[in-house]
PDB file of N, CA and C in Angstrom:
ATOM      1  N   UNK A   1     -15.498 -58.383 267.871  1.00  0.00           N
ATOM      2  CA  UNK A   1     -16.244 -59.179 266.908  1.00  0.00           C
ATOM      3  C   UNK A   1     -15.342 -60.325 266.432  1.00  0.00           C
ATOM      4  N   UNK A   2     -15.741 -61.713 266.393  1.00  0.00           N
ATOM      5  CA  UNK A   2     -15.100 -62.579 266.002  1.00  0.00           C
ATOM      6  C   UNK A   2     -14.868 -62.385 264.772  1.00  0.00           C
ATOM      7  N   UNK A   3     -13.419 -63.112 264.230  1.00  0.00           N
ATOM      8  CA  UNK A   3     -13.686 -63.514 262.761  1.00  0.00           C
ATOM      9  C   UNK A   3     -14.795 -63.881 261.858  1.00  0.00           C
ATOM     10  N   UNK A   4     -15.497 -64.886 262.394  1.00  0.00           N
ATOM     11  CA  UNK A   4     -17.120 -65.641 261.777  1.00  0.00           C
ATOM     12  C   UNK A   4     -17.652 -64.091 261.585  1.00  0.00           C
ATOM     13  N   UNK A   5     -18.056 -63.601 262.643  1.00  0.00           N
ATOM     14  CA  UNK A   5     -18.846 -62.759 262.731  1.00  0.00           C
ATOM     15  C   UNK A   5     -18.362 -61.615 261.608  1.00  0.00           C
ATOM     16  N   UNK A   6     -17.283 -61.348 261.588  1.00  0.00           N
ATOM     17  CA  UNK A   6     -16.702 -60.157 260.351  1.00  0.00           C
ATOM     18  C   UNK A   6     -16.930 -60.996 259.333  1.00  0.00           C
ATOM     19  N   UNK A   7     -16.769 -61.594 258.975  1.00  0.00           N
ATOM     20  CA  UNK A   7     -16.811 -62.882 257.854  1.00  0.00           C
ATOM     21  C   UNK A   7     -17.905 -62.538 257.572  1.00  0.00           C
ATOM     22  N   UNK A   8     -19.342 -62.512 258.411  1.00  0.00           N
ATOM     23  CA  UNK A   8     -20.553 -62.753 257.897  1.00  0.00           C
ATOM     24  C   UNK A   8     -20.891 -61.687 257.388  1.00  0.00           C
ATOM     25  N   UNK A   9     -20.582 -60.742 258.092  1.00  0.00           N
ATOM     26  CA  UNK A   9     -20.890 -59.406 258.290  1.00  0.00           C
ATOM     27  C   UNK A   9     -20.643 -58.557 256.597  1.00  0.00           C
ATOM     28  N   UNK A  10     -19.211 -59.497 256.269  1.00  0.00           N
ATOM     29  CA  UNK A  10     -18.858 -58.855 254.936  1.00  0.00           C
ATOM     30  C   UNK A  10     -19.418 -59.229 253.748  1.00  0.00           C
ATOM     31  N   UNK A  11     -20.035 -60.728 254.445  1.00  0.00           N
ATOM     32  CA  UNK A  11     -20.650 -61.526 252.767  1.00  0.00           C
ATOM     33  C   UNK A  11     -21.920 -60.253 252.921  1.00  0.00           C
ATOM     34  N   UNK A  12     -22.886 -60.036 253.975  1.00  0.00           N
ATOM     35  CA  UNK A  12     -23.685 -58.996 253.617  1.00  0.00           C
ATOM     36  C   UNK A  12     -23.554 -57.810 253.040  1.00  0.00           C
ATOM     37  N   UNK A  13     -21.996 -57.500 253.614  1.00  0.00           N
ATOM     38  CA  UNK A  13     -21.948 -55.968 253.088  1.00  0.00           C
ATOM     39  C   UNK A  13     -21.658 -55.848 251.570  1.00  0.00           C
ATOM     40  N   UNK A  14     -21.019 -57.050 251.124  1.00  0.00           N
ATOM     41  CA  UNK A  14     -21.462 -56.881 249.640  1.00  0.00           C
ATOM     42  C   UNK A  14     -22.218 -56.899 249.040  1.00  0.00           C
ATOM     43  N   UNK A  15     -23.467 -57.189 248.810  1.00  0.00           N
ATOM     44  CA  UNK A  15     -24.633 -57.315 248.293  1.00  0.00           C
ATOM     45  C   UNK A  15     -24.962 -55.733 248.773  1.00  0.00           C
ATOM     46  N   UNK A  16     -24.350 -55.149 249.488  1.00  0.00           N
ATOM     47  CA  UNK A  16     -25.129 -53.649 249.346  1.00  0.00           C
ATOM     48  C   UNK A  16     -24.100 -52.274 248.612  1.00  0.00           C
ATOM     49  N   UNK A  17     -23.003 -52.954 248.228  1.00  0.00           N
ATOM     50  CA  UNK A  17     -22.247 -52.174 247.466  1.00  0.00           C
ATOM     51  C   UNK A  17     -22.760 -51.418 246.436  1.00  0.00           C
ATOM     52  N   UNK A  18     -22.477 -49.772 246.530  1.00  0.00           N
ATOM     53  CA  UNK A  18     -22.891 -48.970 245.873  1.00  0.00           C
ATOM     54  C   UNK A  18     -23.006 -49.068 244.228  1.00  0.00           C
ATOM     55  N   UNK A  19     -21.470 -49.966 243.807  1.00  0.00           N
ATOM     56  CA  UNK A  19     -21.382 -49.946 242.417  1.00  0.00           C
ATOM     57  C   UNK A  19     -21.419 -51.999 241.987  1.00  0.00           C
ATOM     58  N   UNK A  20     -21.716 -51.962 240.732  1.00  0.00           N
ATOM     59  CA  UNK A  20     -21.166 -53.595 240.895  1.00  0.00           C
ATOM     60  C   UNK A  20     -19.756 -54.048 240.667  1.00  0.00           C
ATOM     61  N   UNK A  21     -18.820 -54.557 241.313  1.00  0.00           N
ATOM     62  CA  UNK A  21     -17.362 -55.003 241.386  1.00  0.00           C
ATOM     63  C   UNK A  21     -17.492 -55.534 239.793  1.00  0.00           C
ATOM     64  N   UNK A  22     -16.194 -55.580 239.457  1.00  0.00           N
ATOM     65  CA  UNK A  22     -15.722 -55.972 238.149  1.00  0.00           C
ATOM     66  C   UNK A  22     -15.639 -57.010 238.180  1.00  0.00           C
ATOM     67  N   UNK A  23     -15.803 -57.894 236.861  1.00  0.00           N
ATOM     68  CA  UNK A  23     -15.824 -59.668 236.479  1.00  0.00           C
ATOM     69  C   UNK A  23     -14.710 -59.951 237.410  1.00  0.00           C
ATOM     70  N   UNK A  24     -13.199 -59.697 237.753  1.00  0.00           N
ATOM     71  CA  UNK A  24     -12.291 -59.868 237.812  1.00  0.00           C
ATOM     72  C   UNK A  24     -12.560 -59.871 239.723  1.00  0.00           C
ATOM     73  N   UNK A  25     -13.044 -58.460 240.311  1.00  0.00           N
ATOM     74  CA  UNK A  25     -13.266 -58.962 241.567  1.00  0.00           C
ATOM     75  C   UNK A  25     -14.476 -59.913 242.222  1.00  0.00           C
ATOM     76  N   UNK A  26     -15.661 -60.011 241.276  1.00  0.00           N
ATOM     77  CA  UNK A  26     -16.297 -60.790 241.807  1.00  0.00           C
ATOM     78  C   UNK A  26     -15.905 -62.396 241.843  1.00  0.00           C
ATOM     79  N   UNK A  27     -15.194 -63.002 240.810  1.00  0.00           N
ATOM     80  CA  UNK A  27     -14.054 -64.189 241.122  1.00  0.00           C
ATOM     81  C   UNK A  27     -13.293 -64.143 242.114  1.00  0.00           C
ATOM     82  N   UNK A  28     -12.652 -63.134 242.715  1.00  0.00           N
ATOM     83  CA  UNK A  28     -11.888 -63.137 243.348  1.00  0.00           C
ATOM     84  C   UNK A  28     -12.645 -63.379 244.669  1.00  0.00           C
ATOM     85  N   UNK A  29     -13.474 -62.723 244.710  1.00  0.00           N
ATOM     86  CA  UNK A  29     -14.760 -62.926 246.137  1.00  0.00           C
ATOM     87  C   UNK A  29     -15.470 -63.647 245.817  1.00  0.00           C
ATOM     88  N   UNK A  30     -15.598 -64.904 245.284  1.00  0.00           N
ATOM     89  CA  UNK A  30     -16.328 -65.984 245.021  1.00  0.00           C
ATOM     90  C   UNK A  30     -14.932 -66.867 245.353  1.00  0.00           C
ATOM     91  N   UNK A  31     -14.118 -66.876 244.887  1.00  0.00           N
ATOM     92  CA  UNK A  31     -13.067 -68.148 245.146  1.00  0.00           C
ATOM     93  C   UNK A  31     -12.778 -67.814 246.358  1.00  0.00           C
ATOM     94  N   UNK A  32     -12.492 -66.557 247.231  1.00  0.00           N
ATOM     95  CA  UNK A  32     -11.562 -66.635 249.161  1.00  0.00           C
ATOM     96  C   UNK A  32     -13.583 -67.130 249.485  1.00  0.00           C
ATOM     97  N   UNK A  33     -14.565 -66.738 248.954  1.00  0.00           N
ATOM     98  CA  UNK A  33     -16.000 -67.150 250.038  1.00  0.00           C
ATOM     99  C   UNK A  33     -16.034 -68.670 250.320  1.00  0.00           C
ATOM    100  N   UNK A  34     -15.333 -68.969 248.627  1.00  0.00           N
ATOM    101  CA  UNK A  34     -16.014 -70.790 248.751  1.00  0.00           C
ATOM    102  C   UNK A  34     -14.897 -71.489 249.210  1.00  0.00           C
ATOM    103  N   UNK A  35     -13.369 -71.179 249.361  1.00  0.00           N
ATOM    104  CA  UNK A  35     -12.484 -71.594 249.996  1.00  0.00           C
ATOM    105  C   UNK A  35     -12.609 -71.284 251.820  1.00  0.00           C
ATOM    106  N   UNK A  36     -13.353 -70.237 251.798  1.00  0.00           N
ATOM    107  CA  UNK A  36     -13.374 -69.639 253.887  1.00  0.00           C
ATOM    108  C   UNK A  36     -14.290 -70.690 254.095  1.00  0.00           C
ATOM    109  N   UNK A  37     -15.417 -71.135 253.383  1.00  0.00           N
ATOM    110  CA  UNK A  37     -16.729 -71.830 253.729  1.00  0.00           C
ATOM    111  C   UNK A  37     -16.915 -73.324 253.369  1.00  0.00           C
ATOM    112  N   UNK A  38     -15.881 -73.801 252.694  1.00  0.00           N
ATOM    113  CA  UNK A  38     -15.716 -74.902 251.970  1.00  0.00           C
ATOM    114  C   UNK A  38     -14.489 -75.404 252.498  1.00  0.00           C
ATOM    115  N   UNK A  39     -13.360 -74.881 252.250  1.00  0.00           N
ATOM    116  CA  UNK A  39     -11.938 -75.288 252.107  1.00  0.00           C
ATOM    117  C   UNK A  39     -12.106 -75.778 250.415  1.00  0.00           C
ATOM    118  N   UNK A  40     -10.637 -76.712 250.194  1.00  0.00           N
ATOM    119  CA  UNK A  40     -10.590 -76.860 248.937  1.00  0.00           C
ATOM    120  C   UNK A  40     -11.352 -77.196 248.137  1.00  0.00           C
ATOM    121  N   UNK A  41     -11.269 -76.864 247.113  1.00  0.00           N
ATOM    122  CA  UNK A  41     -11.938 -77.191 245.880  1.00  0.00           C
ATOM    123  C   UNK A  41     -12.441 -79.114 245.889  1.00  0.00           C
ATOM    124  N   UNK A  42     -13.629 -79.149 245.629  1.00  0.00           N
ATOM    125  CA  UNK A  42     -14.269 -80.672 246.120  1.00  0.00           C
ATOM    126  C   UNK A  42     -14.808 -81.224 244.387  1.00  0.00           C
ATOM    127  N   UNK A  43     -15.068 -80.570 243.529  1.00  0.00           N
ATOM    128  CA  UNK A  43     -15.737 -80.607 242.649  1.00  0.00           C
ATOM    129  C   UNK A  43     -14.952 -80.864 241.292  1.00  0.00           C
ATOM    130  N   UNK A  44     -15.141 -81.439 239.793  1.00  0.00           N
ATOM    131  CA  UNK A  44     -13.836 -81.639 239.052  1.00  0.00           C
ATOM    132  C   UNK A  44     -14.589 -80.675 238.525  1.00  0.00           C
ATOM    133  N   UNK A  45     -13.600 -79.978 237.500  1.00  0.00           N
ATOM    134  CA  UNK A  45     -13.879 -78.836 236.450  1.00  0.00           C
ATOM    135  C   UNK A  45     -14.699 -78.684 235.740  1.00  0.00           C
ATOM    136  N   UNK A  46     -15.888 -77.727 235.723  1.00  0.00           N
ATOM    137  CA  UNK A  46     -16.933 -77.721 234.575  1.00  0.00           C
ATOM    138  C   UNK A  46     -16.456 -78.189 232.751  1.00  0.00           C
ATOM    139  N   UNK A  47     -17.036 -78.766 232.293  1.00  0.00           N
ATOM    140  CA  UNK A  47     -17.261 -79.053 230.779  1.00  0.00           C
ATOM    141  C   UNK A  47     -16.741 -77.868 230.039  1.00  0.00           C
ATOM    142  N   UNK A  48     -16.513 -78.041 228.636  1.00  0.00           N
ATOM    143  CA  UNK A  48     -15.763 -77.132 227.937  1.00  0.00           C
ATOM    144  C   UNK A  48     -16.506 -75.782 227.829  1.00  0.00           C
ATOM    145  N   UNK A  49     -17.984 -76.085 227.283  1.00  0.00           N
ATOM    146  CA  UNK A  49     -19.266 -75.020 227.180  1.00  0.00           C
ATOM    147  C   UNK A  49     -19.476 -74.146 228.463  1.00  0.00           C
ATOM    148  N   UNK A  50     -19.208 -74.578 229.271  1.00  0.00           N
ATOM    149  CA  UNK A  50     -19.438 -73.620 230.782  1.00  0.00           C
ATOM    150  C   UNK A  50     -18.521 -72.654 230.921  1.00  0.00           C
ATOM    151  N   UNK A  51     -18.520 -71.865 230.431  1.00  0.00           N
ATOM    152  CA  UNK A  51     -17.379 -70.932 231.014  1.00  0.00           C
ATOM    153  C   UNK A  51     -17.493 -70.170 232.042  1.00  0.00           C
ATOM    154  N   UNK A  52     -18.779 -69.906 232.215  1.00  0.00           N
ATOM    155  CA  UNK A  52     -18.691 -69.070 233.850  1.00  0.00           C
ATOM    156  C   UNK A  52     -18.463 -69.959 234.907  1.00  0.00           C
ATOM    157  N   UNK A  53     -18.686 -71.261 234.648  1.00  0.00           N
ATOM    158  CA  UNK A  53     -18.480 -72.178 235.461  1.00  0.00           C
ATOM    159  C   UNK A  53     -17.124 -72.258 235.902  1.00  0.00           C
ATOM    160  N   UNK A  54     -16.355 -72.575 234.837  1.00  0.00           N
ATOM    161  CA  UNK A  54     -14.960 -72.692 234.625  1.00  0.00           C
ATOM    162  C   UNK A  54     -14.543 -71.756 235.276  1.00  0.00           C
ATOM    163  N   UNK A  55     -14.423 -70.536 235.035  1.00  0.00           N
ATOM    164  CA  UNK A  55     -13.899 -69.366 235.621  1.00  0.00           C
ATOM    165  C   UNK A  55     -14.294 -69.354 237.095  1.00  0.00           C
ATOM    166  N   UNK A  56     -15.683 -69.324 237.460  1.00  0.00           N
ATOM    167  CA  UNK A  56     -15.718 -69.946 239.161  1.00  0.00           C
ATOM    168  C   UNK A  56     -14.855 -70.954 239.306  1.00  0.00           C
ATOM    169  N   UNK A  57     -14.791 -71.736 239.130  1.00  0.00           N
ATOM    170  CA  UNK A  57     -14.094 -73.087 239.610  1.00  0.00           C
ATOM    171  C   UNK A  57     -12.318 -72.735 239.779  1.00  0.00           C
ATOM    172  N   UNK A  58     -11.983 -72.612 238.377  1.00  0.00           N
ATOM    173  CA  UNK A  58     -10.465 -71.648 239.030  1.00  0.00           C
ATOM    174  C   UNK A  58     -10.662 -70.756 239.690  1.00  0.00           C
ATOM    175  N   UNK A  59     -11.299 -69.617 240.007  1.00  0.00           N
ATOM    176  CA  UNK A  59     -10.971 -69.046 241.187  1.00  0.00           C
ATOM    177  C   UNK A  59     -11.079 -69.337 242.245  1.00  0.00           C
ATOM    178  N   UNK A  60     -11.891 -70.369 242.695  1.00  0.00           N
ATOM    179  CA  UNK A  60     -12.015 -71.366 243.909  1.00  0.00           C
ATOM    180  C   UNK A  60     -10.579 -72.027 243.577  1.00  0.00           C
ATOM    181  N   UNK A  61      -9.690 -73.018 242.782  1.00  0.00           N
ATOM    182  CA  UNK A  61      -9.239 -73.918 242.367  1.00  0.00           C
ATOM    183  C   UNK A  61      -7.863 -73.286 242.909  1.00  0.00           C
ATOM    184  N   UNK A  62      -7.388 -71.942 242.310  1.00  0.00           N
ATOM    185  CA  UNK A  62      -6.292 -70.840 242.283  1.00  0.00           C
ATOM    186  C   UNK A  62      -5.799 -70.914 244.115  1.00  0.00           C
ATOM    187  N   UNK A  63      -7.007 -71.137 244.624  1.00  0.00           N
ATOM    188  CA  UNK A  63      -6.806 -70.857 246.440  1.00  0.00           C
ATOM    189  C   UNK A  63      -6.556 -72.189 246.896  1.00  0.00           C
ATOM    190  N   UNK A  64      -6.569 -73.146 246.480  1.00  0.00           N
ATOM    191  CA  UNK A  64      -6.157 -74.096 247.016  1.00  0.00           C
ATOM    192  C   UNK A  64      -5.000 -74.047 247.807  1.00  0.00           C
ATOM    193  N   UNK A  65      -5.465 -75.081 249.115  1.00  0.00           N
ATOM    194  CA  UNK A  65      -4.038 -75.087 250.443  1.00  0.00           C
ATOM    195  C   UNK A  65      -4.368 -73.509 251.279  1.00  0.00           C
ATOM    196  N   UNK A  66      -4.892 -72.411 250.872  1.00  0.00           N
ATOM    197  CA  UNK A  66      -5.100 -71.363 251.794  1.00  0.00           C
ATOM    198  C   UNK A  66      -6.248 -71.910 253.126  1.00  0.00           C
ATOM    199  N   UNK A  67      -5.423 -71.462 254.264  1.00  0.00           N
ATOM    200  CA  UNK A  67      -6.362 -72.166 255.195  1.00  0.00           C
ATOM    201  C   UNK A  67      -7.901 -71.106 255.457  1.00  0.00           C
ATOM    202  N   UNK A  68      -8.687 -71.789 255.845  1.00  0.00           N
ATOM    203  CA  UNK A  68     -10.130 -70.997 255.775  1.00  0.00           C
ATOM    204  C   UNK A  68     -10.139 -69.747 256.522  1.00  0.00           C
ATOM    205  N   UNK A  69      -9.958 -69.888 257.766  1.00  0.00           N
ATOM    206  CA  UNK A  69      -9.323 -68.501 258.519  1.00  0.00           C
ATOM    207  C   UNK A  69      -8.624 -67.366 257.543  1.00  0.00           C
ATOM    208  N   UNK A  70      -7.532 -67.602 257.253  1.00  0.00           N
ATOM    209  CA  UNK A  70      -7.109 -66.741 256.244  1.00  0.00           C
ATOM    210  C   UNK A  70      -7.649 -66.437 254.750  1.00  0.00           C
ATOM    211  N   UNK A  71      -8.520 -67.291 254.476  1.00  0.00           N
ATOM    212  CA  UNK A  71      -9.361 -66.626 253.026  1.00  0.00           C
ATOM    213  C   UNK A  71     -10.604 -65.722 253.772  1.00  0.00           C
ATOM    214  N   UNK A  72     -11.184 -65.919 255.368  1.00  0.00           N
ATOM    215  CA  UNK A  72     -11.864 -65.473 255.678  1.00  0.00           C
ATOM    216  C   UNK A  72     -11.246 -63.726 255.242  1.00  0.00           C
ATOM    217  N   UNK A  73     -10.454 -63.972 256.250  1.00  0.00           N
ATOM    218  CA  UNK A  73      -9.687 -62.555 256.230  1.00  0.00           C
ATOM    219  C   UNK A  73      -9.399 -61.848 255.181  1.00  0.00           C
ATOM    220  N   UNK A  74      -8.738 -62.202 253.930  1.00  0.00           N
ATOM    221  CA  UNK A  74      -8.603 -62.100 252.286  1.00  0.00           C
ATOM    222  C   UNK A  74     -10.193 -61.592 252.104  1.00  0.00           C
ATOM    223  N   UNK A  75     -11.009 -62.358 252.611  1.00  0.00           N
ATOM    224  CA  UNK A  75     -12.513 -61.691 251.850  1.00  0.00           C
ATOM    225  C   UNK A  75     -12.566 -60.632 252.449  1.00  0.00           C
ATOM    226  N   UNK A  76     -12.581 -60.683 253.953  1.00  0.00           N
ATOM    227  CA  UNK A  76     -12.878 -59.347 254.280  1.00  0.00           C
ATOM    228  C   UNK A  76     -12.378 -57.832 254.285  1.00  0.00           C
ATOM    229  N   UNK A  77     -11.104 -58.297 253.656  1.00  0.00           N
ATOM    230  CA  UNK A  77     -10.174 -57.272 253.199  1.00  0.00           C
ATOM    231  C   UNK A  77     -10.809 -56.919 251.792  1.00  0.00           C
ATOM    232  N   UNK A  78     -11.601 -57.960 251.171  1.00  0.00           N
ATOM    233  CA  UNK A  78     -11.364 -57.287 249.776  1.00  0.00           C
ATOM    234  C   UNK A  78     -12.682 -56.419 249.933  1.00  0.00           C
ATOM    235  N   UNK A  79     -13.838 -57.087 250.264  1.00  0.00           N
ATOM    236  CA  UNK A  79     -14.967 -56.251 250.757  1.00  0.00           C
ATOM    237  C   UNK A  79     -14.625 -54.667 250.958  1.00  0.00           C
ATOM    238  N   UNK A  80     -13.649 -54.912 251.823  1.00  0.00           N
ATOM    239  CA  UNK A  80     -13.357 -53.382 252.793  1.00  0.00           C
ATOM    240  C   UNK A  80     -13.276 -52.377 251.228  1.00  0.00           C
ATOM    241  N   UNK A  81     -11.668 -52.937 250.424  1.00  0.00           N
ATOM    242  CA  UNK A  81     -11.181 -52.635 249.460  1.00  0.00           C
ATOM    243  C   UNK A  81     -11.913 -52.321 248.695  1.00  0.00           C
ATOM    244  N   UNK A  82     -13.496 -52.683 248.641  1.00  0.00           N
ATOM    245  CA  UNK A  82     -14.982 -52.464 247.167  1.00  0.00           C
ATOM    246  C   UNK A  82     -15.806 -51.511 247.832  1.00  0.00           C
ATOM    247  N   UNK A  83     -15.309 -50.726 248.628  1.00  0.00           N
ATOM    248  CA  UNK A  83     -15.911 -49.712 249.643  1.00  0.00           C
ATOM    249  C   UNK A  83     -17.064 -50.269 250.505  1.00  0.00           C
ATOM    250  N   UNK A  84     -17.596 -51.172 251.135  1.00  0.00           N
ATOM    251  CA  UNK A  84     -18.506 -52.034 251.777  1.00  0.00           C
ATOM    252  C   UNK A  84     -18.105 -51.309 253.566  1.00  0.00           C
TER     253      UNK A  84
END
């Protein structure tokens, strides 16, 4: 199975995770998804009032320079790690 293909494979398998991941890992699997699928951060920082925004945005922001291949991999490790 290619990388892509594990890659994809894992964004699904989260959405079927038994429990819901903690505030703390779902940032963490939101910043390696939008860095594997994006690369760097493209966007300037949400407004003061946004805070979920904010908090997405650094965890995307935090990965900067990780190449996409390797956040692929980072996700799919963490997936594994949320029992998926």
């Amino acid at each position: 199975m290619s990388l892509d293909e594990q890659f994809n494979k894992a964004a699904e398998d989260v959405k079927k995770l038994a429990s819901k991941p903690s505030d703390d890992d779902l940032l963490e699997l939101y910043g390696l998804f939008k860095q594997a699928t994006v690369g760097d951060v493209n966007t300037d920082r949400p407004g003061l009032l946004d805070l979920k925004g904010k908090a997405k945005w650094d965890a995307w922001s935090g990965r900067k320079g990780l190449a996409q291949d390797k956040a692929k991999e980072q996700y799919i490790a963490k997936v594994k790690s949320l029992g998926a």
